[in-house]
N, C-alpha and C. Protein backbone atom coordinates (compact mmCIF):
# COMPACT_ATOMS: atom_id res chain seq x y z
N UNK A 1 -23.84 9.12 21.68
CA UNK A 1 -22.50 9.63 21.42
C UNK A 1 -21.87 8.93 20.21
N UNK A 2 -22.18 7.65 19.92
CA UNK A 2 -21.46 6.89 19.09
C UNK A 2 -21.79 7.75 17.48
N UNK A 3 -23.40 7.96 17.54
CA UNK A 3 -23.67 8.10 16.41
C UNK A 3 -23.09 9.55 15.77
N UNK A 4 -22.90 10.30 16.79
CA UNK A 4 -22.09 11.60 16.65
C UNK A 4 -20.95 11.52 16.29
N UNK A 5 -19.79 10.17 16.61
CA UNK A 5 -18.97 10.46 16.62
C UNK A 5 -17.93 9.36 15.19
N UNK A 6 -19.68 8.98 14.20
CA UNK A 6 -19.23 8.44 13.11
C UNK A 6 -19.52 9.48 11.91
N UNK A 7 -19.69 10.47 12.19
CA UNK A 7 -19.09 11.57 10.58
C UNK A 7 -17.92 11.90 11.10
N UNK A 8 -17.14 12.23 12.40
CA UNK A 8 -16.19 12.99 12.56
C UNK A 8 -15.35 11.89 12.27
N UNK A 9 -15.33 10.51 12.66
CA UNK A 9 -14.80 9.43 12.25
C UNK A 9 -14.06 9.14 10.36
N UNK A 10 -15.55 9.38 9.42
CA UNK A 10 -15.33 9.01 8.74
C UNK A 10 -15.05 10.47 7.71
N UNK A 11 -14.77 11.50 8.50
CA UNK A 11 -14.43 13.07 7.88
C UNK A 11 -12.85 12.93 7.87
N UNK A 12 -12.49 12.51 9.27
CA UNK A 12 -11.25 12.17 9.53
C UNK A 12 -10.24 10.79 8.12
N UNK A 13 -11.38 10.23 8.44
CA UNK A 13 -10.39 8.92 7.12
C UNK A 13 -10.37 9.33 5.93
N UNK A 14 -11.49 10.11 5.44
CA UNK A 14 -11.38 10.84 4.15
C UNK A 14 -10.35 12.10 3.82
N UNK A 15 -9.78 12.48 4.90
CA UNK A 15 -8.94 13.50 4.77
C UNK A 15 -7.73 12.75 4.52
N UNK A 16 -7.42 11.99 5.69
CA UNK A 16 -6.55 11.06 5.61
C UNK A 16 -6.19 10.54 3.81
N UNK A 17 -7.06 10.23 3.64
CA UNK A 17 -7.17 9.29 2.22
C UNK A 17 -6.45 10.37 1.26
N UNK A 18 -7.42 11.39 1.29
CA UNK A 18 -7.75 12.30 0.68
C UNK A 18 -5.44 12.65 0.00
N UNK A 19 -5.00 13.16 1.48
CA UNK A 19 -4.04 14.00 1.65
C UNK A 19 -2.64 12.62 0.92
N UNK A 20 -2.85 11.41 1.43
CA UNK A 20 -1.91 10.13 1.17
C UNK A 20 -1.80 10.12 -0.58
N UNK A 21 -3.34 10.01 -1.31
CA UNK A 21 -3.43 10.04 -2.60
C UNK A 21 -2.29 11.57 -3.15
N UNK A 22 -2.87 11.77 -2.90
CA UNK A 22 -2.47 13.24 -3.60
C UNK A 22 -0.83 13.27 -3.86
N UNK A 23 -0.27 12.85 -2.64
CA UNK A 23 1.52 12.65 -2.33
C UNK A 23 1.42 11.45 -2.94
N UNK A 24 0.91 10.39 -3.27
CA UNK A 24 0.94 9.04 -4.05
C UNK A 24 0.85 10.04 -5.88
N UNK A 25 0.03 10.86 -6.24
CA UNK A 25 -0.01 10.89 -7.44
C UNK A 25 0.87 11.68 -7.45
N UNK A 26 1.07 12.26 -6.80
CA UNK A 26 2.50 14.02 -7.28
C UNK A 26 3.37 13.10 -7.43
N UNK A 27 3.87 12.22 -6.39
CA UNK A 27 5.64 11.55 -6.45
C UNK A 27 5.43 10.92 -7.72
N UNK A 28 4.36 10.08 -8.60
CA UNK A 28 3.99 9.26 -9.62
C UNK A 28 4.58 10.15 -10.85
N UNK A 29 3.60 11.19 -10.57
CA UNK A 29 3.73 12.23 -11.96
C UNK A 29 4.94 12.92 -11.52
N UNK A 30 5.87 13.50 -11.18
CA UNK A 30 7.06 13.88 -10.85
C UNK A 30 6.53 15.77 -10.40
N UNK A 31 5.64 15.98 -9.59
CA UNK A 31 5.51 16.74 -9.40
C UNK A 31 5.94 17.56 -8.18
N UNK A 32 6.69 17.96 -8.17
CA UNK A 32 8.15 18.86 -7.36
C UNK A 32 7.47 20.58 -7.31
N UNK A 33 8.16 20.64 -6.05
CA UNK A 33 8.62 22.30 -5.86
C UNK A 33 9.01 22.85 -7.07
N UNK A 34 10.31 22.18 -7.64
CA UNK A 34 11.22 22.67 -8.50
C UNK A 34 10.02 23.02 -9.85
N UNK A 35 9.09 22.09 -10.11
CA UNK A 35 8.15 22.21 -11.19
C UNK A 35 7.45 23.90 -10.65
N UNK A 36 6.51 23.78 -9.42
CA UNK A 36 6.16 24.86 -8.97
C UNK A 36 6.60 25.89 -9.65
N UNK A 37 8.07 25.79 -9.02
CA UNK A 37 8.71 27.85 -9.24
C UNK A 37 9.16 28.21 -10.19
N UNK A 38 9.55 26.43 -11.53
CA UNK A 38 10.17 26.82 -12.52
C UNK A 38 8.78 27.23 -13.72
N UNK A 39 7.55 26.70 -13.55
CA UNK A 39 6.37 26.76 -14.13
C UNK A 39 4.91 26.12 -13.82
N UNK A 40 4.42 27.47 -13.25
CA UNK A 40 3.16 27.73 -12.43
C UNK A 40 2.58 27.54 -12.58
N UNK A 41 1.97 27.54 -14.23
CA UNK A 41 0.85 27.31 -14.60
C UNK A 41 0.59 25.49 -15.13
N UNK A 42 1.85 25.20 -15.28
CA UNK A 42 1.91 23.93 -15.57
C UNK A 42 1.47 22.95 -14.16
N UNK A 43 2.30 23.55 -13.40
CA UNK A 43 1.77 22.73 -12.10
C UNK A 43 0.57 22.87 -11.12
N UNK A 44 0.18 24.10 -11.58
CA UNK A 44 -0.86 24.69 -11.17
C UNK A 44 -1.98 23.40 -12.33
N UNK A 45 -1.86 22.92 -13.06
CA UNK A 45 -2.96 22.21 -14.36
C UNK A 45 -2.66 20.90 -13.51
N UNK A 46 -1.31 20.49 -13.45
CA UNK A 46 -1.09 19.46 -12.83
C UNK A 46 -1.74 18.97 -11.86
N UNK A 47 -2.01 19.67 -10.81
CA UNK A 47 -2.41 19.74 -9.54
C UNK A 47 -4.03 19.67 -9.70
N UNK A 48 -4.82 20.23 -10.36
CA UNK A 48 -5.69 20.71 -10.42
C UNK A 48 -6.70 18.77 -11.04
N UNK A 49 -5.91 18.27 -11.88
CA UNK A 49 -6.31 16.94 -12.53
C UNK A 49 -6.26 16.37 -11.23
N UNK A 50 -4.73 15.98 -10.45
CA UNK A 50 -4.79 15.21 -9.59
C UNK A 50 -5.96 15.55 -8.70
N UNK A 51 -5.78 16.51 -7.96
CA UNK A 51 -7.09 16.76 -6.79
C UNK A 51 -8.32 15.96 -7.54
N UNK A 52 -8.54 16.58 -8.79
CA UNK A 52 -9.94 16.00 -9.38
C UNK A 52 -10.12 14.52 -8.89
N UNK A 53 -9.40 13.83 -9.30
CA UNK A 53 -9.15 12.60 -9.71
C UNK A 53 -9.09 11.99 -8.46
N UNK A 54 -8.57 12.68 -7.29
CA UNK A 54 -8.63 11.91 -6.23
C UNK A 54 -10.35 12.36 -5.32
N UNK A 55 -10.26 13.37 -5.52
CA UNK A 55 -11.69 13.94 -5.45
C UNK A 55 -13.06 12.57 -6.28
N UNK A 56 -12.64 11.83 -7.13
CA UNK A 56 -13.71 11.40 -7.22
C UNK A 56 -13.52 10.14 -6.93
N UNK A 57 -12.24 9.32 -6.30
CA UNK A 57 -12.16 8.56 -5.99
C UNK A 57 -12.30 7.97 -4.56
N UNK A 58 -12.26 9.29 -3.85
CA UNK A 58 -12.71 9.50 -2.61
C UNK A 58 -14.31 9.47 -2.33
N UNK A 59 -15.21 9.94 -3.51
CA UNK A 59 -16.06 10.05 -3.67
C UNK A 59 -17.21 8.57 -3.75
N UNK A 60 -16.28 7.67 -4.68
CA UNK A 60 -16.72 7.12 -5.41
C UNK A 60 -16.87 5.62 -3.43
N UNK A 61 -15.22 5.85 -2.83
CA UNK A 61 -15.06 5.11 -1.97
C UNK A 61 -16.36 4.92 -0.97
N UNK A 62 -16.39 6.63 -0.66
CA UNK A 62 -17.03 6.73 0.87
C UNK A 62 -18.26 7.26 0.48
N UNK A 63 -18.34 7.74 -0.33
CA UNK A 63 -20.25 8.40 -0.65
C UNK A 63 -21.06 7.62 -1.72
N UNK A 64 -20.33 7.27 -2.65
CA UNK A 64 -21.50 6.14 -3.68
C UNK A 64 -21.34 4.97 -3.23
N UNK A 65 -20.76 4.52 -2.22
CA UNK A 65 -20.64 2.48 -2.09
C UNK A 65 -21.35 2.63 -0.76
């Protein structure tokens, strides 16, 4: 059971991680609703770096070390 229940374990902390970063880089970069509705495509680019970026740092944490 244990060994089953260390991907759901460590699926769980990576989301975790995953979701904390993301609200750590938006509040950083000033990325708001208000950005959203006033320009889409801007925050839509915005968004798109951050995910990356946390995407490989997540990566870098739990799958290459």
């Amino acid at each position: 059971k244990q060994l089953n229940d260390y991907p759901a374990k460590m699926d769980k902390q990576m989301n975790e991680r995953y979701d904390l970063f993301i609200e750590q880089y938006k509040e950083k970069e000033g990325i708001t609703e208000r950005l959203k509705a006033k320009d889409q495509i801007r925050w839509a680019e915005k968004m798109n770096t951050i995910q990356n970026r946390v995407e490989e740092i997540i990566c870098t944490d739990f799958i290459y070390s």
